[in-house]
Protein backbone atom coordinates (compact mmCIF):
# COMPACT_ATOMS: atom_id res chain seq x y z
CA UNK A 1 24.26 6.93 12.51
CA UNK A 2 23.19 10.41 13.40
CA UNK A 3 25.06 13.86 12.30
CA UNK A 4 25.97 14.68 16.31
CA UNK A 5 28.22 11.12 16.12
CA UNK A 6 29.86 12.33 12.90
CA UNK A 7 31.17 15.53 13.99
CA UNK A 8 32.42 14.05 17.36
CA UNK A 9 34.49 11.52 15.72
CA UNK A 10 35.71 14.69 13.13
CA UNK A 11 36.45 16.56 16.13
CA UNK A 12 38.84 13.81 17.98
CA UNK A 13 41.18 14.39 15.24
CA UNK A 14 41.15 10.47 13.79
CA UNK A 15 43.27 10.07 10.39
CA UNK A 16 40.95 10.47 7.39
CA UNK A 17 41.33 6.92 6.08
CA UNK A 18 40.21 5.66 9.68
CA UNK A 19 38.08 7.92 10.35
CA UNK A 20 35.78 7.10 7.31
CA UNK A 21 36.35 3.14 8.16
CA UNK A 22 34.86 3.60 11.55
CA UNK A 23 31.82 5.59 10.22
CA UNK A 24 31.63 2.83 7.67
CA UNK A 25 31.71 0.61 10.97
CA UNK A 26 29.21 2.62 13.15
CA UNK A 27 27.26 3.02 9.85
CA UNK A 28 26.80 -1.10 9.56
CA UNK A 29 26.14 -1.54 13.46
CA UNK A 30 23.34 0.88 13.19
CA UNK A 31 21.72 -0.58 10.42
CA UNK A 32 22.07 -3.62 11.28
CA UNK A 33 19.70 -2.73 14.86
CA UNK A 34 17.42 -1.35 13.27
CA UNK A 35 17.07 -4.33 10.70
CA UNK A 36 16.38 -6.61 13.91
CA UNK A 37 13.86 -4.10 15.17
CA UNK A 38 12.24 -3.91 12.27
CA UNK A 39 12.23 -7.36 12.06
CA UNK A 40 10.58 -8.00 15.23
CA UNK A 41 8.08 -5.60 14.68
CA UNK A 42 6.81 -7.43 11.14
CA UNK A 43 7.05 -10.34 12.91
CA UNK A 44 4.19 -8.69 15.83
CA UNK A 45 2.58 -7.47 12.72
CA UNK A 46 2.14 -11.35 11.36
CA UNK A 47 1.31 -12.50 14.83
CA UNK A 48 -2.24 -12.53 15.15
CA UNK A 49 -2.09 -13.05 19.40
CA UNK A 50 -0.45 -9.70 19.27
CA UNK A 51 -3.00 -6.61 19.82
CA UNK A 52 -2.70 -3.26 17.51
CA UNK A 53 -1.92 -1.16 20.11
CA UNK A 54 0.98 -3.59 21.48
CA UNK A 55 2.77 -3.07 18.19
CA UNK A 56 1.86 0.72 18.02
CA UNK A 57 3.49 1.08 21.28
CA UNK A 58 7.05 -1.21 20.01
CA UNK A 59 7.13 1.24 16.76
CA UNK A 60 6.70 4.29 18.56
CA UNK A 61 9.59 3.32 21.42
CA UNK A 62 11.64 2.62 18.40
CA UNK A 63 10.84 5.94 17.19
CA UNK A 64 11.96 7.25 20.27
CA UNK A 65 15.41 5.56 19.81
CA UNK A 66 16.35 5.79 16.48
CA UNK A 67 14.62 9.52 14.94
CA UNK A 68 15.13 7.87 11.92
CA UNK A 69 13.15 4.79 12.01
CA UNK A 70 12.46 3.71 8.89
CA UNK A 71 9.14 3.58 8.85
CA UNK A 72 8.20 2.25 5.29
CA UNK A 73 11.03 -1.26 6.47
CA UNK A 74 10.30 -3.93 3.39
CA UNK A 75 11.32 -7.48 4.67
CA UNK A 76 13.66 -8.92 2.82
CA UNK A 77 12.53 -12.53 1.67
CA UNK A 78 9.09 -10.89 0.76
CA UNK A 79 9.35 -7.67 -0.61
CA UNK A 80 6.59 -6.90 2.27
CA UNK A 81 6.40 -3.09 3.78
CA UNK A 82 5.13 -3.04 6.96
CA UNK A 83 1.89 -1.16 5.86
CA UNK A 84 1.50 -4.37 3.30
CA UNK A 85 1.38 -6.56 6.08
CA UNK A 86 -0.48 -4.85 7.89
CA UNK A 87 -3.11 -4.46 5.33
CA UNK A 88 -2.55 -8.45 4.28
CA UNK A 89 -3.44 -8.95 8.58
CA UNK A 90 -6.13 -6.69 8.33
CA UNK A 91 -5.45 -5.00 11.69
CA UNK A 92 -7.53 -1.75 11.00
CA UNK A 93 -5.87 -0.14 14.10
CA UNK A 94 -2.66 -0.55 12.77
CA UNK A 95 -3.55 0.26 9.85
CA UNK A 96 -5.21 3.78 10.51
CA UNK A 97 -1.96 4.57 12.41
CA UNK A 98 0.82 4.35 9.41
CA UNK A 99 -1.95 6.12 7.04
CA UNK A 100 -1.87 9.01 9.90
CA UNK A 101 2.34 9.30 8.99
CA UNK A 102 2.67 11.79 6.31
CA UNK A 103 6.27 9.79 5.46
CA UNK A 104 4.57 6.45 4.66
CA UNK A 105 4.68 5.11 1.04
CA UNK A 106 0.95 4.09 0.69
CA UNK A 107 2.52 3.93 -3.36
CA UNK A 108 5.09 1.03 -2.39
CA UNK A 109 5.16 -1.95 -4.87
CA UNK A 110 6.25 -5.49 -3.79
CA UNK A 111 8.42 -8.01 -6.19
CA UNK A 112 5.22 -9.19 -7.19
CA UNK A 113 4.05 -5.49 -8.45
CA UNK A 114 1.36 -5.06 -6.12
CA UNK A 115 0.71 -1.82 -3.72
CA UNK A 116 -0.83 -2.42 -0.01
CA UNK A 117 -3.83 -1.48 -1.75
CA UNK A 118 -3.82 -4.87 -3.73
CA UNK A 119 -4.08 -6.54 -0.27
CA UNK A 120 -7.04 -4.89 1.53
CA UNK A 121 -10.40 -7.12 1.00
CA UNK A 122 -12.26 -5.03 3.15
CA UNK A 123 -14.24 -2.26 2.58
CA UNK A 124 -13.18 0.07 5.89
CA UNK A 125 -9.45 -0.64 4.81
CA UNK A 126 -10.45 0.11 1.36
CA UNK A 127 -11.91 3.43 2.20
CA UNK A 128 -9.18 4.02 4.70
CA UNK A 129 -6.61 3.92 1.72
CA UNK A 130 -8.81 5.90 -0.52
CA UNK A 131 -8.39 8.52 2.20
CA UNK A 132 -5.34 9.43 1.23
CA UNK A 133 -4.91 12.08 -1.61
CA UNK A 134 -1.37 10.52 -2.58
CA UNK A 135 -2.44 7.44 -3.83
CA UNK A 136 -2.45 5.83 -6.97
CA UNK A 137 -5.01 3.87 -7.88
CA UNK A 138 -4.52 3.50 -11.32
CA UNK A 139 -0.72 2.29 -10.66
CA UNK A 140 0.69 0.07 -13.06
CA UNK A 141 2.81 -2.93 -12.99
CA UNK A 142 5.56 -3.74 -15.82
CA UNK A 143 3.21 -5.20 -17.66
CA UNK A 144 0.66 -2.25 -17.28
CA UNK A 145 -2.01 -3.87 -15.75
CA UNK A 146 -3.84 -1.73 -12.97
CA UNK A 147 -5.48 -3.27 -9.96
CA UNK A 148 -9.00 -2.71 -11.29
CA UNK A 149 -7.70 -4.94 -14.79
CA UNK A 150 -5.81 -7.77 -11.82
CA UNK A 151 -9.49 -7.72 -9.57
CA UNK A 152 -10.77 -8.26 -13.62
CA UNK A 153 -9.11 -11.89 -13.61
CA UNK A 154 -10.36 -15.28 -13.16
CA UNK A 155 -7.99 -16.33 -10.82
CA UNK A 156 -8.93 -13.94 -8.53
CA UNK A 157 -7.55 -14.76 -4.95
CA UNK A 158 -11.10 -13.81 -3.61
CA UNK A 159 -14.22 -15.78 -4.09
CA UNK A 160 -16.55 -14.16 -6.83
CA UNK A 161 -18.80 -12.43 -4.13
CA UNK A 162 -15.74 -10.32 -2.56
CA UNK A 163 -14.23 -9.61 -5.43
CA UNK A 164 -17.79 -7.73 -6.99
CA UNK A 165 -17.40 -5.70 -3.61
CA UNK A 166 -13.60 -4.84 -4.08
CA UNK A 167 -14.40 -3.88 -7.97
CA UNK A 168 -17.17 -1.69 -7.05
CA UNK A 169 -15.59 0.19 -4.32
CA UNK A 170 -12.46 1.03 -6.62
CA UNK A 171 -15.31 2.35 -9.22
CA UNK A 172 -16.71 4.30 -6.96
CA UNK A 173 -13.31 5.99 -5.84
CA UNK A 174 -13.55 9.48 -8.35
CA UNK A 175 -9.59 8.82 -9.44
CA UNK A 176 -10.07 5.29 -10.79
CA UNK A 177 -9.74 5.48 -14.92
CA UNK A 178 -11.62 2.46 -16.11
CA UNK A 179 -10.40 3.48 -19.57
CA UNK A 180 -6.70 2.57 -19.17
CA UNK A 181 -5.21 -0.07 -21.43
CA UNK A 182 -1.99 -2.33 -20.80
CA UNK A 183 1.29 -3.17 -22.50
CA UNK A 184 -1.23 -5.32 -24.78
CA UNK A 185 -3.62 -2.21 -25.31
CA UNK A 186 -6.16 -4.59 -23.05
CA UNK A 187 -8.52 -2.45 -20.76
CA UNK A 188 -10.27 -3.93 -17.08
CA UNK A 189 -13.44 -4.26 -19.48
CA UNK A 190 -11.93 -6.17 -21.67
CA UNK A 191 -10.10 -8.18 -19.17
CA UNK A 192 -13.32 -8.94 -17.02
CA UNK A 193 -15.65 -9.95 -20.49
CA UNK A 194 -12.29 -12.17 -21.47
CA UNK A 195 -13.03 -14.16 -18.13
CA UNK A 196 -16.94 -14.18 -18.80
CA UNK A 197 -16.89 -12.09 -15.55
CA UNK A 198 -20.00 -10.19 -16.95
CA UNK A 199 -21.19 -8.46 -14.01
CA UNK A 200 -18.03 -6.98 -13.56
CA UNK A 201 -18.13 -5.73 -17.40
CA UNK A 202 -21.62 -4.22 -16.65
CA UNK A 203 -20.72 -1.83 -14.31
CA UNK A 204 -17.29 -0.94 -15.88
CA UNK A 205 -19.26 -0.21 -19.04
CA UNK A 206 -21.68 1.59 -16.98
CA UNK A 207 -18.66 3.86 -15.30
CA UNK A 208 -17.01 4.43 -18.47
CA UNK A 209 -20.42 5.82 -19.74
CA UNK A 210 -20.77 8.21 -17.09
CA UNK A 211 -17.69 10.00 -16.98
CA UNK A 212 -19.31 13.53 -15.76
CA UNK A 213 -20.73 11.87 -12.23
CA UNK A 214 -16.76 11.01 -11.15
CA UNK A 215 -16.53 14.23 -9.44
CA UNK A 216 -14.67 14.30 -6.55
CA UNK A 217 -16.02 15.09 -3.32
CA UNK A 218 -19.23 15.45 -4.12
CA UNK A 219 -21.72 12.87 -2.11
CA UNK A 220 -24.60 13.58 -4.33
CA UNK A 221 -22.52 12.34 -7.63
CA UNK A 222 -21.38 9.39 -5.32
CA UNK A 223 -24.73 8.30 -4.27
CA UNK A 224 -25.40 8.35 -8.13
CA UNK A 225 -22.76 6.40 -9.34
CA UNK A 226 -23.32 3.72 -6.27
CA UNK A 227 -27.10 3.46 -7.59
CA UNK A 228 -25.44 2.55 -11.30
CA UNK A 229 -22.93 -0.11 -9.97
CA UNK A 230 -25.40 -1.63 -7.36
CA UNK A 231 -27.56 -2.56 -9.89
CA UNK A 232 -25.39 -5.43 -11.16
């Protein structure tokens, strides 16, 4: 419920006690539209039949609306933002358009302790993420295990072949720290040679043995450090 509704009930001169129940009211009422909104929208989000620029078109009328469209909505029965899902659906579109709203959290973690940025399996969306300057790559969960330590794991949710692409694109992001342990002082190296995933430990080694080429912004130092990792 906006400010302008606020002061127009203060000014109709409403006892204080129900004055402050019917804001509680108005307060519910509101939040509970935009909950179905919301709603509707992750549910276009999950429909694949449903173009990117049919669901840009249903946020922005919402917009429109309600000013204060909560644009970073988590699902309740998921724990799912609407960025997550839309990284998880891999509609680039989509995806380019929340990344273009300086209020989304790109930083958001799930029940599960994984960021939108666990989700993408593609190299645009990867890079698309990367784009932004305010996010973490090295975030950790609770039991201080980065993504580059998870993509380290066995039971990787990708087949072996993916998963060498995901790893080397977060190396080759300048802000990755290969060189961060977890709650069990365990580091992705260690992680990946735990799992006999020995290609993977190659070019972490590699990374963590040229620490002056992870320069940001600087092509030349990237084209080096892509040479080093694309040799294993």
């Amino acid at each position: 419920m906006g400010m302008n509704t606020k002061c127009k009930l203060q000014k109709m001169n409403f006892p204080q006690g129900l004055l402050k129940t019917i804001i509680i009211i108005m307060g519910n009422i509101f939040r509970s539209k935009m909950k179905k909104i919301c709603d509707k929208i992750y549910d276009k989000i999950c429909n694949k039949a449903i173009l990117d620029s049919e669901i840009i078109r249903a946020i922005e009328c919402a917009k429109r609306e309600y000013p204060k469209f909560d644009i970073n909505y988590v699902e309740c029965d998921w724990s799912w933002s609407l960025l997550m899902v839309a990284v998880g659906q891999d509609r680039r579109e989509l995806i380019e358009y929340f990344l273009k709203d300086p209020d989304i959290n790109v930083n958001y973690k799930n029940s599960n302790d994984y960021t939108a940025l666990g989700f993408a399996y593609r190299v645009p969306i990867l890079k698309s993420l990367f784009n932004r300057q305010d996010l973490d790559v090295n975030m950790q969960d609770n039991d201080g295990n980065t993504l580059l330590y998870k993509r380290c794991n066995y039971s990787s949710n990708y087949n072996n072949s993916d998963n060498i692409i995901i790893v080397r694109e977060l190396l080759l992001d300048a802000r990755i720290d290969p060189s961060i342990r977890n709650n069990r002082g365990r580091t992705a190296w260690n992680n990946a040679v735990f799992w006999r995933q020995y290609r993977l430990a190659n070019m972490i080694k590699k990374v963590l043995r040229t620490p002056l080429l992870r320069i940001p912004n600087n092509m030349l130092l990237y084209d080096i450090v892509r040479m080093i990792i694309e040799k294993y």
